[in-house]
N, C-alpha and C. Protein backbone atom coordinates (compact mmCIF):
# COMPACT_ATOMS: atom_id res chain seq x y z
N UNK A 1 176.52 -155.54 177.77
CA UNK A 1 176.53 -154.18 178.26
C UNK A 1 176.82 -153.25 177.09
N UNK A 2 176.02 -152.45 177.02
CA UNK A 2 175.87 -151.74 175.48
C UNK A 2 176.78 -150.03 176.32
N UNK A 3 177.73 -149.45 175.52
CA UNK A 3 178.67 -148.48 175.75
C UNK A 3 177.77 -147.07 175.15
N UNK A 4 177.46 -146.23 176.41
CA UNK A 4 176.65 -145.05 175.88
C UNK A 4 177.05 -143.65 175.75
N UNK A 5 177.52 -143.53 175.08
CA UNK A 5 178.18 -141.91 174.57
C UNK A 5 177.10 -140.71 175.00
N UNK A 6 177.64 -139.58 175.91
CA UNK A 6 177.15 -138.60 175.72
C UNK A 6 176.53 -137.77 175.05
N UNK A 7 177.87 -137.29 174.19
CA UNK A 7 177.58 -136.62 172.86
C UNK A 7 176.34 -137.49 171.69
N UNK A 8 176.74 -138.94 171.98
CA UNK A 8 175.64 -139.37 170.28
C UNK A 8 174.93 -139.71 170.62
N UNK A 9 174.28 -140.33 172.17
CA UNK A 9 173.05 -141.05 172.63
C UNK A 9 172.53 -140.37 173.62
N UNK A 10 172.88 -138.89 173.97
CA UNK A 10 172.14 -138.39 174.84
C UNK A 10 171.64 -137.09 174.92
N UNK A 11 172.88 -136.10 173.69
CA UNK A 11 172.59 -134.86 173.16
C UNK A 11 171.53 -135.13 172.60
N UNK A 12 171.47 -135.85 171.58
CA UNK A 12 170.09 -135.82 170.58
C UNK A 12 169.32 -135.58 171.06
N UNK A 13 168.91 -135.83 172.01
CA UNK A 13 167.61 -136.22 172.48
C UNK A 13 166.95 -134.82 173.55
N UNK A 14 167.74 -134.08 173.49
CA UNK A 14 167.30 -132.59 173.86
C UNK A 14 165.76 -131.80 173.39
N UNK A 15 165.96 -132.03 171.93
CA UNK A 15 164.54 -131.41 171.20
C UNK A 15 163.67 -132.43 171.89
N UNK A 16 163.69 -133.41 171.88
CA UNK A 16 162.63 -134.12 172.42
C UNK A 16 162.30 -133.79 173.85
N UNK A 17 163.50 -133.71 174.52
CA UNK A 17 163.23 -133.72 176.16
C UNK A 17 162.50 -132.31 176.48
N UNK A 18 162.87 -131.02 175.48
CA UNK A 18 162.46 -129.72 175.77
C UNK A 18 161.13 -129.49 175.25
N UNK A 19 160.78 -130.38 173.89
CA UNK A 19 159.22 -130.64 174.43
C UNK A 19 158.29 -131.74 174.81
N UNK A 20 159.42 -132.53 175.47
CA UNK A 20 158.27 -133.23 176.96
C UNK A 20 158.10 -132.20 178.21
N UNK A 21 159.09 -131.28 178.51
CA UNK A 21 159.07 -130.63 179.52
C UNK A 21 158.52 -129.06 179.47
N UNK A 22 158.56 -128.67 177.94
CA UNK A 22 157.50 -127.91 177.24
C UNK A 22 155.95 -127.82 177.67
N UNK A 23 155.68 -129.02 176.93
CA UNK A 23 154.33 -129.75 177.57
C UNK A 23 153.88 -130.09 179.02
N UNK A 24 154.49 -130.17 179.51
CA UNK A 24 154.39 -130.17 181.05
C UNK A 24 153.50 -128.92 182.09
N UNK A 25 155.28 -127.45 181.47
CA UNK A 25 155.38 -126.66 182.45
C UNK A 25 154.91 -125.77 181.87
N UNK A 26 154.56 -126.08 180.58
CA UNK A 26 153.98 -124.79 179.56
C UNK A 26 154.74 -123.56 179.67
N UNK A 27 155.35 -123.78 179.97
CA UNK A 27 156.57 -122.20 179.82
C UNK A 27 158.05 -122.87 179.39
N UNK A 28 158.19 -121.99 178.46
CA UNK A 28 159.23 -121.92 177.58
C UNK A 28 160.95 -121.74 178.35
N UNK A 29 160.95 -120.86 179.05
CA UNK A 29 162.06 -120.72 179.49
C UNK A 29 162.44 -121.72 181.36
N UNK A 30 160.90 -122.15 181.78
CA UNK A 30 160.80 -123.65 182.69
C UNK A 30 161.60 -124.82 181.91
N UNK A 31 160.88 -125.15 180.44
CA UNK A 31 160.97 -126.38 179.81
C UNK A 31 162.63 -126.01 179.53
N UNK A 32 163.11 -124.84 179.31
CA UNK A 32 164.79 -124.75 179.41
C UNK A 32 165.47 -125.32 180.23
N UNK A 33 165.15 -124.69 181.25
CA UNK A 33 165.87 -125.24 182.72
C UNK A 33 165.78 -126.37 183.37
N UNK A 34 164.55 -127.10 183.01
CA UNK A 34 164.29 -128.51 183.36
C UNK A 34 164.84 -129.52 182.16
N UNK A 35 165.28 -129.33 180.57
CA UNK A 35 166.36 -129.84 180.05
C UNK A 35 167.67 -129.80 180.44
N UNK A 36 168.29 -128.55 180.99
CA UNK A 36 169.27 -128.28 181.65
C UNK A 36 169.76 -129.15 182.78
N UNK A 37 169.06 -129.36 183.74
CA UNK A 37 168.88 -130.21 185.06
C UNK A 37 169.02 -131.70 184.47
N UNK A 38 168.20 -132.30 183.69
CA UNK A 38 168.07 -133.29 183.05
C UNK A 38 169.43 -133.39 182.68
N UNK A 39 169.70 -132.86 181.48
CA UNK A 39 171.08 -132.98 181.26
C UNK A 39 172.76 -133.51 182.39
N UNK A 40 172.09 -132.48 183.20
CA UNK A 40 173.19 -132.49 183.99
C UNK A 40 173.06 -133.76 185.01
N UNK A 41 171.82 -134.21 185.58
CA UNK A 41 171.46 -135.55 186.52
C UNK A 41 171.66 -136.46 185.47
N UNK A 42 171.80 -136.26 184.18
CA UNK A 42 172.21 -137.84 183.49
C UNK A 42 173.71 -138.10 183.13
N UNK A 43 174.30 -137.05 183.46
CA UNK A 43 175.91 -137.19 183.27
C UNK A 43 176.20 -137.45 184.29
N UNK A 44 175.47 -136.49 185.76
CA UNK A 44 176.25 -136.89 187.09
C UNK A 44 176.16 -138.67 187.38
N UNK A 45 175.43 -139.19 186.58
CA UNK A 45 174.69 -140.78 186.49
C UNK A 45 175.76 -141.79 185.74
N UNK A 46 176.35 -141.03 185.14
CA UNK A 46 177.54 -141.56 183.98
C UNK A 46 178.36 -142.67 183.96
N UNK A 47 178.66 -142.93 185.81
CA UNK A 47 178.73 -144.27 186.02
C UNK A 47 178.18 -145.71 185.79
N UNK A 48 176.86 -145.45 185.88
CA UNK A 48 175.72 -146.34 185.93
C UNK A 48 175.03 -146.67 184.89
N UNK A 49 175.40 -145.87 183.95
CA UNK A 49 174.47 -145.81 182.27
C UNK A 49 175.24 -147.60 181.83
N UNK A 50 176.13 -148.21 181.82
CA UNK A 50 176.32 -149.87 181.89
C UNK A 50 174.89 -150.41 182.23
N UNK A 51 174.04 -149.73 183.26
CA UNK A 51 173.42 -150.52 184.10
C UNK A 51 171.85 -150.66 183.41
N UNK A 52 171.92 -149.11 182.66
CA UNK A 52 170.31 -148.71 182.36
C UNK A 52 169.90 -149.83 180.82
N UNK A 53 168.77 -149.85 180.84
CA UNK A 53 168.30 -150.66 179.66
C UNK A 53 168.68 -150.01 178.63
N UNK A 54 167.86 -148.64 178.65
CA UNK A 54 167.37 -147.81 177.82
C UNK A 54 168.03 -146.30 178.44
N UNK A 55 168.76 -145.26 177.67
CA UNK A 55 169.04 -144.65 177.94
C UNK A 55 168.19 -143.67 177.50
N UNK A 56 167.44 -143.62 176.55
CA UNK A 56 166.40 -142.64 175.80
C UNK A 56 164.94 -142.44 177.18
N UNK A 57 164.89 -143.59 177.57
CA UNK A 57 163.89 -143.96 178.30
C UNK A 57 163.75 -143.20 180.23
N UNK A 58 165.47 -143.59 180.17
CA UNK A 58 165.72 -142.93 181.46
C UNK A 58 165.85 -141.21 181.44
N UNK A 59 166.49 -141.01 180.06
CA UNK A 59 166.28 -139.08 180.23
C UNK A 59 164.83 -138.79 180.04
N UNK A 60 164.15 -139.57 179.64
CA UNK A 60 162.49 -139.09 179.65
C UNK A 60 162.10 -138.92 181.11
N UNK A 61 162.16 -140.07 181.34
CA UNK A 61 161.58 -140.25 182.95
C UNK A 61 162.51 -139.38 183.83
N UNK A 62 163.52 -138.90 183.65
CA UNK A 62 164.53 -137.73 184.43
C UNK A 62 163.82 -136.44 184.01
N UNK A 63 163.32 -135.70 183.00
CA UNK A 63 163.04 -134.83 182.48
C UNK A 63 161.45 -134.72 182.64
N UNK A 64 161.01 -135.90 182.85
CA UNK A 64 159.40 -135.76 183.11
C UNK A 64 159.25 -135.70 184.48
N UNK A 65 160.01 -136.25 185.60
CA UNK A 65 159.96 -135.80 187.10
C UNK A 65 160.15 -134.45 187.26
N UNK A 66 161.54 -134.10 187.03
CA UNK A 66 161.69 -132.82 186.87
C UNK A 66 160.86 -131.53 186.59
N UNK A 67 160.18 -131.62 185.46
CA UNK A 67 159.11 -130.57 184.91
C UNK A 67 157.92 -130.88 185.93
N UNK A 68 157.81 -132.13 186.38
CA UNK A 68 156.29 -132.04 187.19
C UNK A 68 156.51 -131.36 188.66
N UNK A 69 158.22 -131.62 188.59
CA UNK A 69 158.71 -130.82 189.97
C UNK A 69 158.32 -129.39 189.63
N UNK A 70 159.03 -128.77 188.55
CA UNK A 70 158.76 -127.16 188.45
C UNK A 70 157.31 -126.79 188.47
N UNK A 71 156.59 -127.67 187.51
CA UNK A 71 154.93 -127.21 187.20
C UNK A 71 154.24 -126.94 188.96
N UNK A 72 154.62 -128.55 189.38
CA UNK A 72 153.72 -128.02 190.87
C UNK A 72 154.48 -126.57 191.78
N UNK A 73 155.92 -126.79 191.74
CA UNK A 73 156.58 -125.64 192.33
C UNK A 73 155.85 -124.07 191.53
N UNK A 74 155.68 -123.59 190.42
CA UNK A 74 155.35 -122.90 189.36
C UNK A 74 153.86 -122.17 189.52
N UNK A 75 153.51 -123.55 189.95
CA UNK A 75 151.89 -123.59 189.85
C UNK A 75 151.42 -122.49 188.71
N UNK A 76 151.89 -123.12 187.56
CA UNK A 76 151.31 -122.51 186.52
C UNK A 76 150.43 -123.45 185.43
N UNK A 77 149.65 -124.46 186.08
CA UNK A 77 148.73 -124.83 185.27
C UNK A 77 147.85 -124.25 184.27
N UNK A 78 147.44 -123.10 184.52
CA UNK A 78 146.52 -122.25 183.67
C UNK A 78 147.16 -120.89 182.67
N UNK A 79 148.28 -121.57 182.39
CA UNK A 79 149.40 -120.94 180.98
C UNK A 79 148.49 -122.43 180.05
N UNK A 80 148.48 -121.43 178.75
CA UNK A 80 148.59 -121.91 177.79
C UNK A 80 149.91 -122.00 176.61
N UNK A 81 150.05 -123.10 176.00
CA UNK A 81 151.18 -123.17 175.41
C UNK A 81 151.65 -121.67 174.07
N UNK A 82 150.06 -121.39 173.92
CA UNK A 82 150.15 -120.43 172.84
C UNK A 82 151.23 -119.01 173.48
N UNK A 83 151.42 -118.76 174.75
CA UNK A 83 152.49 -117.95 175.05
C UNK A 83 153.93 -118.61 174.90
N UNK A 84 153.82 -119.51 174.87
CA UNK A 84 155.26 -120.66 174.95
C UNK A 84 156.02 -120.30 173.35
N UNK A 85 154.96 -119.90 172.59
CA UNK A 85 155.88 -119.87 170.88
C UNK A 85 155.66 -121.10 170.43
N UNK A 86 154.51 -122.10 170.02
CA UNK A 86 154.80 -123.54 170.12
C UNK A 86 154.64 -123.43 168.10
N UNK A 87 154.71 -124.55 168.01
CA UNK A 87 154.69 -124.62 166.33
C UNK A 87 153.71 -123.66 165.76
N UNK A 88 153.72 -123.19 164.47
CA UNK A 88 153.11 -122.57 163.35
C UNK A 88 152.11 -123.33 162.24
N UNK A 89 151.36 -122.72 162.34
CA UNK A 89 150.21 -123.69 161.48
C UNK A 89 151.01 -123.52 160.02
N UNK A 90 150.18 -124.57 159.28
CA UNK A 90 151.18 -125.04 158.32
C UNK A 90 150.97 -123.97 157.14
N UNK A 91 151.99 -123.46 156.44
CA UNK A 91 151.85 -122.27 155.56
C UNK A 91 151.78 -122.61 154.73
N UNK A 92 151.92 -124.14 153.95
CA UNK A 92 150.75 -124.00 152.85
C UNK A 92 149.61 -123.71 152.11
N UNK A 93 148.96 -123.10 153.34
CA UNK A 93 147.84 -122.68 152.79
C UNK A 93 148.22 -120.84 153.04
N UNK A 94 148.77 -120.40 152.77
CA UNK A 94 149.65 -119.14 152.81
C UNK A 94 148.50 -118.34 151.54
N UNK A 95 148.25 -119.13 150.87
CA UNK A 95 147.63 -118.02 149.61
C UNK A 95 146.01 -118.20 149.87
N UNK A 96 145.72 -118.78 151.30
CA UNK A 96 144.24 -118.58 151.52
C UNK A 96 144.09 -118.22 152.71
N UNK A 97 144.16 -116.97 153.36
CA UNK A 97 144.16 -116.50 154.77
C UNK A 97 143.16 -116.94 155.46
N UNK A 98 141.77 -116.81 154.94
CA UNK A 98 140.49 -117.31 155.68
C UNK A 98 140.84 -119.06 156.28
N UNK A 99 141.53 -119.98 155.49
CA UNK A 99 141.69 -121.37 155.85
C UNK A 99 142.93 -121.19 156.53
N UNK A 100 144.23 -120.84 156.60
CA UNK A 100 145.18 -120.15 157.13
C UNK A 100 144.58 -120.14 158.37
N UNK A 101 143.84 -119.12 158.63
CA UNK A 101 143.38 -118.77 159.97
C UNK A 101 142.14 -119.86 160.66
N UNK A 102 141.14 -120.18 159.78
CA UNK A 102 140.79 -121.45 160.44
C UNK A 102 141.46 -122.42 161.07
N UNK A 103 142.50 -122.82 160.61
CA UNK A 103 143.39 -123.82 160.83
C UNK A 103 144.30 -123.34 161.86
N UNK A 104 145.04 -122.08 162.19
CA UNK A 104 145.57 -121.30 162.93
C UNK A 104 144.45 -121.93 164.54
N UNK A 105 143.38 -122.04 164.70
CA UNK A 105 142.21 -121.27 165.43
C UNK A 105 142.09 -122.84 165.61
N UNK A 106 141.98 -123.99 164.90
CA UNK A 106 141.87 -125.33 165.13
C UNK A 106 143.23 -125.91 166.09
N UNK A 107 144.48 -125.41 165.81
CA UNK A 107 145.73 -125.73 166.23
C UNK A 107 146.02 -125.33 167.89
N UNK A 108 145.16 -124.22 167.81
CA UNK A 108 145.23 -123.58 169.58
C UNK A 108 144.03 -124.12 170.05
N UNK A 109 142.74 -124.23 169.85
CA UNK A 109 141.84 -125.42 170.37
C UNK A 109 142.29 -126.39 170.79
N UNK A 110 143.14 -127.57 169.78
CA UNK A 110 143.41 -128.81 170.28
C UNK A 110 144.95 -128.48 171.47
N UNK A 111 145.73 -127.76 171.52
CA UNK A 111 146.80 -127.22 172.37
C UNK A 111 145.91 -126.97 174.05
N UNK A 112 144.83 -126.11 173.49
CA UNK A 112 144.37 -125.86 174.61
C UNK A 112 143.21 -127.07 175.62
N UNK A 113 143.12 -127.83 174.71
CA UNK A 113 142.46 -129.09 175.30
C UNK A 113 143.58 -129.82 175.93
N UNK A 114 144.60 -130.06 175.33
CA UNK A 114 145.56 -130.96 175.57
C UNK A 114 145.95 -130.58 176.86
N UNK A 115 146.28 -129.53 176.94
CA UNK A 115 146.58 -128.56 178.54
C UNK A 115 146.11 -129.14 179.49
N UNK A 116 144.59 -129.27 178.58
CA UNK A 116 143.76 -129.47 180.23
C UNK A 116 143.78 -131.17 180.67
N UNK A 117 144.06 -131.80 180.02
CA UNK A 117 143.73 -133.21 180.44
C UNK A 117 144.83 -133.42 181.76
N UNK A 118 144.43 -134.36 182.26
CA UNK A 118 145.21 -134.70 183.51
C UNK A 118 146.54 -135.16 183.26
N UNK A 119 148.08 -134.82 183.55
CA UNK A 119 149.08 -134.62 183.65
C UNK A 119 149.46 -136.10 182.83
N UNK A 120 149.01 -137.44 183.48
CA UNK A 120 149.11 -138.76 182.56
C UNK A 120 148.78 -138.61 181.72
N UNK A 121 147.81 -138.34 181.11
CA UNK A 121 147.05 -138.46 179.87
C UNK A 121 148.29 -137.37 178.83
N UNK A 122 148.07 -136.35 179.04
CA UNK A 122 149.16 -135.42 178.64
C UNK A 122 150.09 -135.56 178.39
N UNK A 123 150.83 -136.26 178.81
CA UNK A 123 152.27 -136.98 178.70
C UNK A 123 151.98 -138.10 177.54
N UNK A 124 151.35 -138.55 178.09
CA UNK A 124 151.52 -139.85 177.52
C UNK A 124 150.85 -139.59 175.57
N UNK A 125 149.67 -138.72 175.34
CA UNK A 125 150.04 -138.50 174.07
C UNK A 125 150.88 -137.96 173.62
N UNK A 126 151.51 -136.98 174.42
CA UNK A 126 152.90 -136.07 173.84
C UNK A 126 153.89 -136.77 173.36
N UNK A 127 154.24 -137.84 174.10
CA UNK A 127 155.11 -138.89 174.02
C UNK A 127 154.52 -139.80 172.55
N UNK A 128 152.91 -140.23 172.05
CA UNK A 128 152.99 -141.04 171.42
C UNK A 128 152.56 -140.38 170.00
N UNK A 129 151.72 -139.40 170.33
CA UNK A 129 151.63 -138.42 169.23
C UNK A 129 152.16 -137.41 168.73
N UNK A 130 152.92 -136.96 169.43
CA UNK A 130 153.62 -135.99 168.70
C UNK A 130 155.30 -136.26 168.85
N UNK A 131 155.87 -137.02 169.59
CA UNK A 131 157.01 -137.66 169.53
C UNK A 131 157.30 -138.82 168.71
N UNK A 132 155.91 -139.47 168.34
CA UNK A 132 156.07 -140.63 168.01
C UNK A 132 156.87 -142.14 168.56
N UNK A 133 157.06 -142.10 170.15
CA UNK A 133 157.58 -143.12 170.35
C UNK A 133 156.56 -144.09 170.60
N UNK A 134 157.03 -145.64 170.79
CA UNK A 134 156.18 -147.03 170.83
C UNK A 134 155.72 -146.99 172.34
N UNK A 135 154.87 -147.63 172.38
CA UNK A 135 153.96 -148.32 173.59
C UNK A 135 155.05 -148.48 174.61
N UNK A 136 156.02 -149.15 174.52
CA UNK A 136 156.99 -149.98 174.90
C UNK A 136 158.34 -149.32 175.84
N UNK A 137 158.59 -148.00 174.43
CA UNK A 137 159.21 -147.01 175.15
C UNK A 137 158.35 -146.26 176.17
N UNK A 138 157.39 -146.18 175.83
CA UNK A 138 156.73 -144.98 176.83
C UNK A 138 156.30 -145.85 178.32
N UNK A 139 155.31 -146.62 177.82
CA UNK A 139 156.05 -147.56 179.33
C UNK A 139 157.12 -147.52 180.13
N UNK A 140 158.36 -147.87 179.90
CA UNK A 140 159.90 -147.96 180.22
C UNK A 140 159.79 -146.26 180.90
N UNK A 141 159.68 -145.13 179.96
CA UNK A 141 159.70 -144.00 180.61
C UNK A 141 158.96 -143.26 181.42
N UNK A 142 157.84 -144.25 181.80
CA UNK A 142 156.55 -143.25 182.85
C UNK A 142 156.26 -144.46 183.89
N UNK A 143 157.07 -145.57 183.78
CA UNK A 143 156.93 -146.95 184.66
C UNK A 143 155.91 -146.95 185.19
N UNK A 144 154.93 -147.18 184.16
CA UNK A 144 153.78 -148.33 183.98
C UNK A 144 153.63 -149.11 182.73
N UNK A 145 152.45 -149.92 183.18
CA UNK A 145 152.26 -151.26 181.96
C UNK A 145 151.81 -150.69 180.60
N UNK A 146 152.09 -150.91 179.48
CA UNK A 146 152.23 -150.96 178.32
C UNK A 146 150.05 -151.08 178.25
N UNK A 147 149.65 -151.48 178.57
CA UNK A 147 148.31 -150.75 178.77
C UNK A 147 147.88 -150.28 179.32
N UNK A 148 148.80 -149.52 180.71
CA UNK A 148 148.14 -148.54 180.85
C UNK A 148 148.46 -147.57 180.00
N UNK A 149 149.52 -147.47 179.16
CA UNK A 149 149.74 -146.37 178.42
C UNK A 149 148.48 -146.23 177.27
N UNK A 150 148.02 -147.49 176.57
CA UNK A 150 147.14 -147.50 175.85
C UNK A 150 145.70 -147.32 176.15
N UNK A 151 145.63 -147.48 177.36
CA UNK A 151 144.65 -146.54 178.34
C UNK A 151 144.69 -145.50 178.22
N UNK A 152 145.44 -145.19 178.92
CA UNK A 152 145.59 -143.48 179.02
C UNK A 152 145.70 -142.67 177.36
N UNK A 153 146.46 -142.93 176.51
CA UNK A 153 146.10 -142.75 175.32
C UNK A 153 144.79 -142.45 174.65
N UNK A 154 143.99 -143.77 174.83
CA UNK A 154 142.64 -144.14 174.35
C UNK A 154 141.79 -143.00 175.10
N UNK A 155 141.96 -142.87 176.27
CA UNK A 155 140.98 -142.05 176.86
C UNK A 155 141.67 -140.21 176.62
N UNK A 156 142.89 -140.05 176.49
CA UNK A 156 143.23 -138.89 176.47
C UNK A 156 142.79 -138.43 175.18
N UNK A 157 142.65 -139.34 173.54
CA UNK A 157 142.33 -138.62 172.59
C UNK A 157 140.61 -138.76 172.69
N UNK A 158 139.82 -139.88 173.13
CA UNK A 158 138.96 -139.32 173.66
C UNK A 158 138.19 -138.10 174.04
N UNK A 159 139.01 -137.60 175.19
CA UNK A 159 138.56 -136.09 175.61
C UNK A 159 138.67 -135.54 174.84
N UNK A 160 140.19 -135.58 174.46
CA UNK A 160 139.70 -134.13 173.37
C UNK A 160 139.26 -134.19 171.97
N UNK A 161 138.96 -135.13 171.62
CA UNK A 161 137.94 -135.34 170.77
C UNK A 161 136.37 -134.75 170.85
N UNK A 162 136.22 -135.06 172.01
CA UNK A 162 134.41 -134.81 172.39
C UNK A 162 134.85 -133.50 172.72
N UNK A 163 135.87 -132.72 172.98
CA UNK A 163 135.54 -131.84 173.50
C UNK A 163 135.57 -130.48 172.23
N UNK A 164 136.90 -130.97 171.61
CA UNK A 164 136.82 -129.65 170.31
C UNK A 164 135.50 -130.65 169.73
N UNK A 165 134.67 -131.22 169.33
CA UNK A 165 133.68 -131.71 168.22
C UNK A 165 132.62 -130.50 169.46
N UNK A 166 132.55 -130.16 170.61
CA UNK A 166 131.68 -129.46 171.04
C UNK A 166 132.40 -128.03 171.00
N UNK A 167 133.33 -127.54 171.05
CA UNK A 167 133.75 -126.65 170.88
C UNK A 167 133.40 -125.98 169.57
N UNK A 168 133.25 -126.59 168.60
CA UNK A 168 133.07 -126.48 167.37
C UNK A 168 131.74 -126.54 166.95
N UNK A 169 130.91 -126.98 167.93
CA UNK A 169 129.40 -126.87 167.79
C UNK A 169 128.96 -125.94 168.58
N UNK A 170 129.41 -125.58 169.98
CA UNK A 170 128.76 -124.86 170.11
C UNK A 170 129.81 -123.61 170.57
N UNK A 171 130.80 -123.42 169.86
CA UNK A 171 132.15 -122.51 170.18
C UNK A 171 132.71 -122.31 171.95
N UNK A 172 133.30 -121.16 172.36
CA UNK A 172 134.33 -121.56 173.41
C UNK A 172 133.20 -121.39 174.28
């Protein structure tokens, strides 16, 4: 039975949880309040954390119910993240505005594809691409099989693959 601290094994994990639930509800001050909630259903749980495998795994899957609770309550599917404030294209290229802004214009394309894919798919790269967690974890946190995650993966970069390569051919 592994001993799980609040403060060191469950704070951390906030930036992460605020953008799984980011990604979700696409609103910024939603993905607040559904970390908040999260937070608070995994302390009221505090007893039971002896019991959990994975504690990283269970605030995912607490924080990913949650946001799909607000999104359908919200019904704000058709927000894009670009109102949310989401990352900044990379300012290295700061001393070439024309590529600057290409790249600016590539970054909200793939955001705005990502939006659209179906809620699994969505998750589940958020979780493997831009969180970087394993097959294994993400399984554990969306309880399904370790291929379906690689399913859903495979087919989520898929879409939006074909879809900015047409976006880009034949614009929006």
């Amino acid at each position: 039975m592994k001993t799980v601290s609040f403060r060191n094994d469950v704070l951390p994990l906030k930036n992460e949880l605020f953008r799984l639930a980011l990604r979700i509800t696409l609103n910024k001050a939603e993905a607040e309040d559904v970390v908040q909630e999260t937070m608070v259903k995994v302390w009221n749980r505090r007893d039971s954390w002896g019991e959990i495998d994975s504690i990283e795994a269970f605030c995912i899957a607490v924080c990913r119910n949650l946001a799909l609770d607000k999104a359908k309550r919200m019904d704000n599917n058709n927000r894009s993240l670009d109102d949310a404030g989401g990352d900044e294209p990379d300012s290295s290229y700061a001393s070439d505005p024309e590529r600057q802004a290409v790249l600016a214009d590539s970054v909200g394309i793939v955001r705005r594809l990502m939006d659209s894919l179906p809620e699994k798919q969505r998750t589940v790269m958020q979780l493997r691409d831009i969180e970087g967690k394993s097959y294994k974890d993400i399984a554990a946190a969306l309880a399904i099989s370790q291929e379906q995650v690689k399913v859903s993966l495979y087919r989520a970069r898929q879409a939006v693959k074909q879809k900015f390569i047409e976006t880009e051919r034949y614009g929006l």
